[in-house]
PDB file of N, CA and C in Angstrom:
ATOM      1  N   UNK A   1      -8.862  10.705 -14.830  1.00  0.00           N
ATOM      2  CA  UNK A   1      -7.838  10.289 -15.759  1.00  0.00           C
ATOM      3  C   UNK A   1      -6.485  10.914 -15.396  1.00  0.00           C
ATOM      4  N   UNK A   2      -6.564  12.536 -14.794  1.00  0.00           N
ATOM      5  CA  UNK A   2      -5.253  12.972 -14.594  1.00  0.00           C
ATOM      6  C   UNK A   2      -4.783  12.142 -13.609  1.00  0.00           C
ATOM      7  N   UNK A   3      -4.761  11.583 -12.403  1.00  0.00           N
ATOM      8  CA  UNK A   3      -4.785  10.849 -11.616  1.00  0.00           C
ATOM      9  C   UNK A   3      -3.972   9.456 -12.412  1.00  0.00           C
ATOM     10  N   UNK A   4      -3.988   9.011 -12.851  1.00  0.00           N
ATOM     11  CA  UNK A   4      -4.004   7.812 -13.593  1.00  0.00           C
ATOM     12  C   UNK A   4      -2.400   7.573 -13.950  1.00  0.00           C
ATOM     13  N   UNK A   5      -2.310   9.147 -14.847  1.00  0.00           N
ATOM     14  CA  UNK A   5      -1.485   9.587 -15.252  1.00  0.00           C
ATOM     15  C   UNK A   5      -0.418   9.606 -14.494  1.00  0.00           C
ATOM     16  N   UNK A   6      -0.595  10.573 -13.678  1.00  0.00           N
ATOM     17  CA  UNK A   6       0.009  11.091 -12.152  1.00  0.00           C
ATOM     18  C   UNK A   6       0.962   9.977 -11.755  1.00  0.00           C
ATOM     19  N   UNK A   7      -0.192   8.760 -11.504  1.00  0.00           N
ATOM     20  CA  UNK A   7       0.372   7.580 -11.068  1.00  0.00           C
ATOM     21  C   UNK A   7       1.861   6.635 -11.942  1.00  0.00           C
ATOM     22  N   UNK A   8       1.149   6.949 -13.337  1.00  0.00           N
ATOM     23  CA  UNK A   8       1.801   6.313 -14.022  1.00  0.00           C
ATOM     24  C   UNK A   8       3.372   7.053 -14.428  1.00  0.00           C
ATOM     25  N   UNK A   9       3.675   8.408 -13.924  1.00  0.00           N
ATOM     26  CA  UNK A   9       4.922   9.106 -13.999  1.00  0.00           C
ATOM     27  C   UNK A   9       5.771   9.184 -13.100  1.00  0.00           C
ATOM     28  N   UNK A  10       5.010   8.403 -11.801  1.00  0.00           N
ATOM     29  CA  UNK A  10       5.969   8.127 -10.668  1.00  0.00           C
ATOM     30  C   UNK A  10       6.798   7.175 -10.555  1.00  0.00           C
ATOM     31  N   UNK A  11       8.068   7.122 -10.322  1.00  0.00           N
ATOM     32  CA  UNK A  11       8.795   6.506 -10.509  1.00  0.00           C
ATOM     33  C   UNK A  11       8.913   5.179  -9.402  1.00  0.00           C
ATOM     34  N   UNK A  12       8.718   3.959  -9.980  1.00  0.00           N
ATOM     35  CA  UNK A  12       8.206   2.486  -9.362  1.00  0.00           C
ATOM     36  C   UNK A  12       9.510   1.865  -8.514  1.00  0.00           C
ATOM     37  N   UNK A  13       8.822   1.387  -7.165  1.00  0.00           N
ATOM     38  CA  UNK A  13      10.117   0.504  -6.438  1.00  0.00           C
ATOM     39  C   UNK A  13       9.771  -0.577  -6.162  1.00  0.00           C
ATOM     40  N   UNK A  14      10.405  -1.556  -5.596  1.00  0.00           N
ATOM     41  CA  UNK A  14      10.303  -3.079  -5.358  1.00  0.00           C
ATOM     42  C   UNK A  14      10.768  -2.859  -4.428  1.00  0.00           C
ATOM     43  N   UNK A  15      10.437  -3.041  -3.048  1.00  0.00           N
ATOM     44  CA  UNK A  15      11.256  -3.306  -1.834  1.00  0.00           C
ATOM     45  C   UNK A  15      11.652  -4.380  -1.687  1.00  0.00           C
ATOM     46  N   UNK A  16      12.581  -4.696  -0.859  1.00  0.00           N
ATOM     47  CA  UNK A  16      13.083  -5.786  -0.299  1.00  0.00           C
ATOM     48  C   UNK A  16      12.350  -6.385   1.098  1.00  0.00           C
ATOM     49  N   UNK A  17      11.819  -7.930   0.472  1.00  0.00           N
ATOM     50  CA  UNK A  17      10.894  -8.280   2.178  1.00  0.00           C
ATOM     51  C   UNK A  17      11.765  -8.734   3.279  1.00  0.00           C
ATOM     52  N   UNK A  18      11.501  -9.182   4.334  1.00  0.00           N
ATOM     53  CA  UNK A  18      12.070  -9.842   5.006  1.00  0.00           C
ATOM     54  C   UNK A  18      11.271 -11.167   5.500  1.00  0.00           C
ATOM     55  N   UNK A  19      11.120 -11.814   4.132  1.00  0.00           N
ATOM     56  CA  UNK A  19      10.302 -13.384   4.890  1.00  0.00           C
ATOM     57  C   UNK A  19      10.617 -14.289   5.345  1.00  0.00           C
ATOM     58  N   UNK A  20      10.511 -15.397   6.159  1.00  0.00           N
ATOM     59  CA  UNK A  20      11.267 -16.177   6.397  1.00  0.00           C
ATOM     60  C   UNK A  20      11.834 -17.133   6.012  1.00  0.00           C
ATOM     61  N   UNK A  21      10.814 -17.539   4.236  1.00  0.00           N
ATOM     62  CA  UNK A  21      11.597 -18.240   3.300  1.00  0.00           C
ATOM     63  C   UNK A  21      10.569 -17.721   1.766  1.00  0.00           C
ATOM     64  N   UNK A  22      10.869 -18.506   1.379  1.00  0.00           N
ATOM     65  CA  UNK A  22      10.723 -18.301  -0.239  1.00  0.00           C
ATOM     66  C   UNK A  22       9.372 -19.017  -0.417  1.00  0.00           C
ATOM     67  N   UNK A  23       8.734 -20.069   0.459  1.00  0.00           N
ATOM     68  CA  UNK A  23       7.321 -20.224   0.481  1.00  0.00           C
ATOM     69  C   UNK A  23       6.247 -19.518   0.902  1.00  0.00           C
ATOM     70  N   UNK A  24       7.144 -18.746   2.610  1.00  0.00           N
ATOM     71  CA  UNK A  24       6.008 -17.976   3.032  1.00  0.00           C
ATOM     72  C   UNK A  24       4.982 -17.039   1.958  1.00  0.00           C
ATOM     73  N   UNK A  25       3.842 -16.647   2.534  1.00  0.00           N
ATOM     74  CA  UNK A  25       3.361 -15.379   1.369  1.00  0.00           C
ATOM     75  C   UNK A  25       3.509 -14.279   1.550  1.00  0.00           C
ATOM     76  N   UNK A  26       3.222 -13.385   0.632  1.00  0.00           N
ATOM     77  CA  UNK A  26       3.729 -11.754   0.808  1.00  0.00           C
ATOM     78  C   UNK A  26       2.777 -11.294   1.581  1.00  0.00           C
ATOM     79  N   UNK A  27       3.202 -10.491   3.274  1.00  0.00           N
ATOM     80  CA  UNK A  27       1.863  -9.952   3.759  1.00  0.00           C
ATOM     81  C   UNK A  27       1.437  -8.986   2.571  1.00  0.00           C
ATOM     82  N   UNK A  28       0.259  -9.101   2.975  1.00  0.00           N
ATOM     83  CA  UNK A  28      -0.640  -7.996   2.297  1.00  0.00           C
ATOM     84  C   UNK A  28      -1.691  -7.404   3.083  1.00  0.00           C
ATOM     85  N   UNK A  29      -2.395  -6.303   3.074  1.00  0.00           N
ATOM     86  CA  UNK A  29      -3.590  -5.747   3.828  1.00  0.00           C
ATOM     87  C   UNK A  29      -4.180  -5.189   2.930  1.00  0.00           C
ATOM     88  N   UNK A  30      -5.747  -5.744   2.885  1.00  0.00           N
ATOM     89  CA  UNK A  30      -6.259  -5.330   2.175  1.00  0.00           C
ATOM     90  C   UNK A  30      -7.615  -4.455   2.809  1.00  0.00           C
ATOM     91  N   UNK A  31      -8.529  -2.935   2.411  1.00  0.00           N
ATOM     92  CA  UNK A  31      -9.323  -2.260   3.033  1.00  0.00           C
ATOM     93  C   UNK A  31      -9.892  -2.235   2.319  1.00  0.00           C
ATOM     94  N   UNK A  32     -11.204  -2.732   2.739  1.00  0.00           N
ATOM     95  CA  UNK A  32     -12.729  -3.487   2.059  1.00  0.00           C
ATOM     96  C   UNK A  32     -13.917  -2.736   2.582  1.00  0.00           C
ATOM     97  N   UNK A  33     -15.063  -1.930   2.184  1.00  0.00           N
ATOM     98  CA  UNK A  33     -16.246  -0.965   3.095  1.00  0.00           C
ATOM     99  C   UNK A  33     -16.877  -0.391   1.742  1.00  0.00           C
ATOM    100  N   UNK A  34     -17.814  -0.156   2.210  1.00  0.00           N
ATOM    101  CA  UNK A  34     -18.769   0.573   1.411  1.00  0.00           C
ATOM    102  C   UNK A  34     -18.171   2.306   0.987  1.00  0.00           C
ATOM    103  N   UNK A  35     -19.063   3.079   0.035  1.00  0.00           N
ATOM    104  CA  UNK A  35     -18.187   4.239  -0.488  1.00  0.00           C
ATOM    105  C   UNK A  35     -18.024   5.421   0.743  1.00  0.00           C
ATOM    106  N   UNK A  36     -17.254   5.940   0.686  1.00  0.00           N
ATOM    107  CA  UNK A  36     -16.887   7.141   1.556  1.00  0.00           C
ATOM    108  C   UNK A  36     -17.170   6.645   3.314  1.00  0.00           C
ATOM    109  N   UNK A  37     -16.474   5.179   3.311  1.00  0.00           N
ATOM    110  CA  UNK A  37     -16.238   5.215   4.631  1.00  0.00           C
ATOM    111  C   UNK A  37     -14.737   5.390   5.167  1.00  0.00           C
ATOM    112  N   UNK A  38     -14.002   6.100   4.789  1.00  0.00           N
ATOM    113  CA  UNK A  38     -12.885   6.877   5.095  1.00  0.00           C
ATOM    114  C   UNK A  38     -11.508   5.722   5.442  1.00  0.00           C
ATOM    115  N   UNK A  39     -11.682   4.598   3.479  1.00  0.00           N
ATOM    116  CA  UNK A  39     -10.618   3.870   3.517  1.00  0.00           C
ATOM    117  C   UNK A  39      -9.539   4.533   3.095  1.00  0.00           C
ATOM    118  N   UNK A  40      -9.469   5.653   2.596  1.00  0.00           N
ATOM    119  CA  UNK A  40      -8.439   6.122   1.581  1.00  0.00           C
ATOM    120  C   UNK A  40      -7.680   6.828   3.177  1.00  0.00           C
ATOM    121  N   UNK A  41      -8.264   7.757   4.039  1.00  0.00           N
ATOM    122  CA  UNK A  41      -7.781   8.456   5.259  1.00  0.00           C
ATOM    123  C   UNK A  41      -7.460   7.350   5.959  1.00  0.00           C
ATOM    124  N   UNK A  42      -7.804   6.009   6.603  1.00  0.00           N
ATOM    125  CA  UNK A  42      -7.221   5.034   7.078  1.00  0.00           C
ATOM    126  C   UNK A  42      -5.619   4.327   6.309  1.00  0.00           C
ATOM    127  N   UNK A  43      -6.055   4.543   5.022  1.00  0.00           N
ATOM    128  CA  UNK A  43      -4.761   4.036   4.487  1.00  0.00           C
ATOM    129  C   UNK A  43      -3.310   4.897   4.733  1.00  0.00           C
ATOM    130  N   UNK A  44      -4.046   6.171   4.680  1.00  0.00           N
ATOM    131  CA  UNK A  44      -2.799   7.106   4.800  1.00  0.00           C
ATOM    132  C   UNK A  44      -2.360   7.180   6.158  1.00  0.00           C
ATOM    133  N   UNK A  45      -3.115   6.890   7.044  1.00  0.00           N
ATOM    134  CA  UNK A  45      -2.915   7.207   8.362  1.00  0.00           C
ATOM    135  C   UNK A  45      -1.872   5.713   8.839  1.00  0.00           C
ATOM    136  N   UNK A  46      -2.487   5.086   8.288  1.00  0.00           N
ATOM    137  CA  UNK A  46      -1.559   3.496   8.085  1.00  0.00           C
ATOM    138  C   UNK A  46      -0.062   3.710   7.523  1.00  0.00           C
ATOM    139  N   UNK A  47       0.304   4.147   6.719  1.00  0.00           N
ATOM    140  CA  UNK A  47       0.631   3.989   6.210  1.00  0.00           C
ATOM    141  C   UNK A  47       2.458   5.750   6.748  1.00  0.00           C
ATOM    142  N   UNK A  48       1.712   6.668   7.723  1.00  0.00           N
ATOM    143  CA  UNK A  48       2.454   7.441   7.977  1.00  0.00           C
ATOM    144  C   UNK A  48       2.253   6.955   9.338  1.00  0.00           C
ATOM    145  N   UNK A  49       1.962   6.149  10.244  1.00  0.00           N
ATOM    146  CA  UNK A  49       2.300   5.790  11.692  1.00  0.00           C
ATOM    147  C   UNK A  49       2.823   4.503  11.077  1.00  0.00           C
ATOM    148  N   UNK A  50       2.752   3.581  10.442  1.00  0.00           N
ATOM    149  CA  UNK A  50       3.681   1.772  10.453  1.00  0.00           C
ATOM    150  C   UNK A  50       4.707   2.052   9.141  1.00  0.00           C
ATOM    151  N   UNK A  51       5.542   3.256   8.815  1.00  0.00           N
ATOM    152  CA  UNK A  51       5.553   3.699   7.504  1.00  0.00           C
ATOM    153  C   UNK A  51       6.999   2.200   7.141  1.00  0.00           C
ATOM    154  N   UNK A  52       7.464   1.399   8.419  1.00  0.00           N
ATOM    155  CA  UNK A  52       8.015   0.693   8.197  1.00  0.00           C
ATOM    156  C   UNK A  52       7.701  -0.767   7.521  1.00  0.00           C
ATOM    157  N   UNK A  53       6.468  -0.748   7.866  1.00  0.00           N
ATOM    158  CA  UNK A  53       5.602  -2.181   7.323  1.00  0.00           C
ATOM    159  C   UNK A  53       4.230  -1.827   6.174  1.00  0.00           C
ATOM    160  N   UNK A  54       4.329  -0.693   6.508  1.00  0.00           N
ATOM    161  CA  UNK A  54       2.879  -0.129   4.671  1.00  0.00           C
ATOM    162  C   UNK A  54       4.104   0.703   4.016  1.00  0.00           C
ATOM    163  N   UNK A  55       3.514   0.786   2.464  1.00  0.00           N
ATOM    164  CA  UNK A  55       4.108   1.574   1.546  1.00  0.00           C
ATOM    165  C   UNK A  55       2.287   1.347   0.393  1.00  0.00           C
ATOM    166  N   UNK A  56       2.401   2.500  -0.033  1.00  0.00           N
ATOM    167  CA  UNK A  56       2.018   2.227  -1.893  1.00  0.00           C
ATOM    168  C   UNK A  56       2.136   3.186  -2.374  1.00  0.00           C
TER     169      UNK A  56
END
């Protein structure tokens, strides 16, 4: 629950995309596996080497 919290006191952004129009869709990536196969360490690792194309 503290967690939750945590989340909910951080202060929220909207980036700006760069799509090529207003139909394309929003990339997204999504990480799908069974428990403790080390999506949460992939995300971060994602996310501090492409820190230009991941955020959350």
């Amino acid at each position: 629950m503290t967690h939750i919290m945590y989340s909910m006191m951080q202060p929220q952004h909207i980036f700006n995309s760069t799509l090529p129009s207003l139909d394309a869709p929003y990339p997204m990536l999504v990480l799908t596996g069974p428990l403790a196969c080390w999506k949460r360490e992939l995300c971060h690792r994602l996310c501090r080497k492409f820190n230009n194309y991941f955020r959350y």
